[in-house]
C-alpha atoms as a PDB file:
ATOM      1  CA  UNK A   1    -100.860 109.983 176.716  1.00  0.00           C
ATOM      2  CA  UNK A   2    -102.127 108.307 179.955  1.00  0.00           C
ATOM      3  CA  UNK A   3    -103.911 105.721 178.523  1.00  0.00           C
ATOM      4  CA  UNK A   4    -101.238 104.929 176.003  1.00  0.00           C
ATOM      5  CA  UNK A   5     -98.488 105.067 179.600  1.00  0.00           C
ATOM      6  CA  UNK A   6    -101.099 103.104 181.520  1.00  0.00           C
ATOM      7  CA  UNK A   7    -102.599 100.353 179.361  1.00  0.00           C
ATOM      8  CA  UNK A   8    -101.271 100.061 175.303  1.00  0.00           C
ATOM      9  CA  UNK A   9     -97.662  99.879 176.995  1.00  0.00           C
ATOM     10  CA  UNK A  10     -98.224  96.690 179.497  1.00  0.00           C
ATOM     11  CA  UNK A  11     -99.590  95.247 176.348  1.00  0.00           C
ATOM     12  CA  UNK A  12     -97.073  95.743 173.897  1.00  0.00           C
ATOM     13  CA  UNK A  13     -94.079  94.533 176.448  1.00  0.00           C
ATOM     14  CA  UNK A  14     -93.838  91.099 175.075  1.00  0.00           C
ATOM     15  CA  UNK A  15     -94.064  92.086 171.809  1.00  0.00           C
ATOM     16  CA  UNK A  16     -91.283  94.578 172.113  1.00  0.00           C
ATOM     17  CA  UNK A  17     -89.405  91.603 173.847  1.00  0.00           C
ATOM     18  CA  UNK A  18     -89.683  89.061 171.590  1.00  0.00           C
ATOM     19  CA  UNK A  19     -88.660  91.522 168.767  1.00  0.00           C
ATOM     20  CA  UNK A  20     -85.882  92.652 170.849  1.00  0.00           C
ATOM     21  CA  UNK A  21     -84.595  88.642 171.407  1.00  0.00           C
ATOM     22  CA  UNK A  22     -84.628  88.466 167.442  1.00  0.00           C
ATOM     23  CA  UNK A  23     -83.309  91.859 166.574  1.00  0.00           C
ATOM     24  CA  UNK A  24     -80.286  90.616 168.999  1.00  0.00           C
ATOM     25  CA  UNK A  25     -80.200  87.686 167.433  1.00  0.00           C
ATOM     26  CA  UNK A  26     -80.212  88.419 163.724  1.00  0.00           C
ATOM     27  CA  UNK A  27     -77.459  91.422 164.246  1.00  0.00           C
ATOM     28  CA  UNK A  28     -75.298  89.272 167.279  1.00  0.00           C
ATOM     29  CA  UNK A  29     -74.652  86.457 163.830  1.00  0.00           C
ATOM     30  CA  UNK A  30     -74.334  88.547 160.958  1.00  0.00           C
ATOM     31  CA  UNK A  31     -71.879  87.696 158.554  1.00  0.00           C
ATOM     32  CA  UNK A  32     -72.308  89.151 155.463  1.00  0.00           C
ATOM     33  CA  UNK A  33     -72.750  92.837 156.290  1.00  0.00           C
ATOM     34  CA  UNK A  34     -69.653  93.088 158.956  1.00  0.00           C
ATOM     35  CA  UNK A  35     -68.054  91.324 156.019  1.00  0.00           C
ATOM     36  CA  UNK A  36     -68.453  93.876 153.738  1.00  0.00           C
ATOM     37  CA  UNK A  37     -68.471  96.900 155.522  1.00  0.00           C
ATOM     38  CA  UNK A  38     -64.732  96.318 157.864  1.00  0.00           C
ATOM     39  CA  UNK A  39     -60.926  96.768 156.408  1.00  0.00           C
ATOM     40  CA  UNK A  40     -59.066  95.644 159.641  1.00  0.00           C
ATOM     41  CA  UNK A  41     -59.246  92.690 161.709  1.00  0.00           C
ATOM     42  CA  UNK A  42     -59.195  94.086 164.701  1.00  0.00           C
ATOM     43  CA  UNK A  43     -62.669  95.531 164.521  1.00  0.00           C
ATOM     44  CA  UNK A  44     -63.873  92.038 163.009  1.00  0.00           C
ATOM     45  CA  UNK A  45     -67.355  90.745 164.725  1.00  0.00           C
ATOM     46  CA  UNK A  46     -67.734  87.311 166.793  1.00  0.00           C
ATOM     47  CA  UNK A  47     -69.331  85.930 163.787  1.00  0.00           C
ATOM     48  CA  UNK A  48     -66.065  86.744 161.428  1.00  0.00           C
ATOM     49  CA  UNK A  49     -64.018  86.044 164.150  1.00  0.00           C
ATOM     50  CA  UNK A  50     -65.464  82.472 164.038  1.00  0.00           C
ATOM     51  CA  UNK A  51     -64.299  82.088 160.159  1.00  0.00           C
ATOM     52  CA  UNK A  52     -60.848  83.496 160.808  1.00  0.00           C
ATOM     53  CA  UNK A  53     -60.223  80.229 162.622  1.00  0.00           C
ATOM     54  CA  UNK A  54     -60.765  78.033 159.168  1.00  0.00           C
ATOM     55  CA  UNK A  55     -57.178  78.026 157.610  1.00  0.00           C
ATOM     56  CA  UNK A  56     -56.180  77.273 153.791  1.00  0.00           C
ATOM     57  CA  UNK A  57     -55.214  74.117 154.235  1.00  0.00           C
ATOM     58  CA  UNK A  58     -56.487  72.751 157.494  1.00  0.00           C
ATOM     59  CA  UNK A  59     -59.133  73.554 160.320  1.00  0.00           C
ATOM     60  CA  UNK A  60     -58.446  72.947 164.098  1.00  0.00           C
ATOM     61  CA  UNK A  61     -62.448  71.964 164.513  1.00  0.00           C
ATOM     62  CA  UNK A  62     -61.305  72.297 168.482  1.00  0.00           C
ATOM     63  CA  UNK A  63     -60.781  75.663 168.874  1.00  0.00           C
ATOM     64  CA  UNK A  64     -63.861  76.354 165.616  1.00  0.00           C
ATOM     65  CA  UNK A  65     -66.180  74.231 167.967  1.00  0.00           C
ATOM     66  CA  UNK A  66     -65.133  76.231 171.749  1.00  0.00           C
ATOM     67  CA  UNK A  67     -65.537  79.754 170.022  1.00  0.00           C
ATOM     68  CA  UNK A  68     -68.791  78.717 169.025  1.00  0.00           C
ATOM     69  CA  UNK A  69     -70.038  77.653 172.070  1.00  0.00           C
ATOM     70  CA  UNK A  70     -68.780  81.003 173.352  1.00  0.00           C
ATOM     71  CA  UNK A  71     -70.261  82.904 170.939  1.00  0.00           C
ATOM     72  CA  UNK A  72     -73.787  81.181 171.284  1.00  0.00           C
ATOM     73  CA  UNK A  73     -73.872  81.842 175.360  1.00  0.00           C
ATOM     74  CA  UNK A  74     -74.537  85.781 175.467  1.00  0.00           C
ATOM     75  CA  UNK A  75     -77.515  84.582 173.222  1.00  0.00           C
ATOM     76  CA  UNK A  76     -78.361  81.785 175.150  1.00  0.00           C
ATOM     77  CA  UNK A  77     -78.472  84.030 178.356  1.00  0.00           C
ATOM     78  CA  UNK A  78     -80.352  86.675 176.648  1.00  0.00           C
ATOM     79  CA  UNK A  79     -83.142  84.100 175.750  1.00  0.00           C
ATOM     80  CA  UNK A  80     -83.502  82.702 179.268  1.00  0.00           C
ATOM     81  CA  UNK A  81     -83.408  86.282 180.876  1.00  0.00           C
ATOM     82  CA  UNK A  82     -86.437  87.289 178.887  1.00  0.00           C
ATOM     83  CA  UNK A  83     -88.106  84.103 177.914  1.00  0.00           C
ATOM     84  CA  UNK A  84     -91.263  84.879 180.251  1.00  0.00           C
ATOM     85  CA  UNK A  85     -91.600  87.847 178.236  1.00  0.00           C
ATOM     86  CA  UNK A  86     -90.907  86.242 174.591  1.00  0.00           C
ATOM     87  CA  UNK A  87     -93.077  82.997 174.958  1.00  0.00           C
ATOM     88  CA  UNK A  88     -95.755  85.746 176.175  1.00  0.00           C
ATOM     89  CA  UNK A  89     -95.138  87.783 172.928  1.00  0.00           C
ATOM     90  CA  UNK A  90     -95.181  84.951 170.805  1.00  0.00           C
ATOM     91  CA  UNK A  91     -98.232  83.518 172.431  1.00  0.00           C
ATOM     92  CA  UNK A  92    -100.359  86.869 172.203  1.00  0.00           C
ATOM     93  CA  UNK A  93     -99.483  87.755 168.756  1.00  0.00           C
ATOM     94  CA  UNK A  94    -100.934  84.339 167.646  1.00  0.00           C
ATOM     95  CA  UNK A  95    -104.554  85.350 169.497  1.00  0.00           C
ATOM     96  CA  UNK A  96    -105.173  87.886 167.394  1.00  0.00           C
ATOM     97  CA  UNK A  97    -108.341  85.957 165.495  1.00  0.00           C
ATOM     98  CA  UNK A  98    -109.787  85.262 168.412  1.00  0.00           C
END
């Protein structure tokens, strides 16, 4: 247990990083699942919030285009809060033939 505490875990902290940044990712813009799976409005995601704003008729691409860019900064800050720690992930798991 000690070396696994002491030495596999430093190791595998970018790794667990980077798959945390996409896990975050992939689940923070899902569409089709929320989609499926809600009744009610009110407990719509961000990402079905977004599409609520596209009328029948006509789309106000203002208000389409701010909501986006406030749904894209939590994942914005997310990348630059650990982005030491996924460029370090992504670089190690490409040394493995080495």
């Amino acid at each position: 247990m000690r070396v696994w505490w002491s030495i596999l875990l430093p190791l595998l902290k970018p790794a667990f990083a980077a798959a945390a940044i996409f896990s975050f990712i992939a689940h923070w813009n899902d569409f089709l699942g929320p989609l499926i799976f809600l009744n009610t409005e009110d407990k719509y995601t961000v990402a079905l919030g977004v599409n609520m704003f596209f009328g029948e008729y006509q789309v106000n691409m203002s208000l389409v285009m701010a909501y986006s860019v406030i749904v894209t900064l939590p994942i914005i800050v997310i990348f630059f809060a650990f982005q030491r720690y996924f460029v370090q992930g992504i670089a190690v798991t490409g040394m493995a033939g080495r």
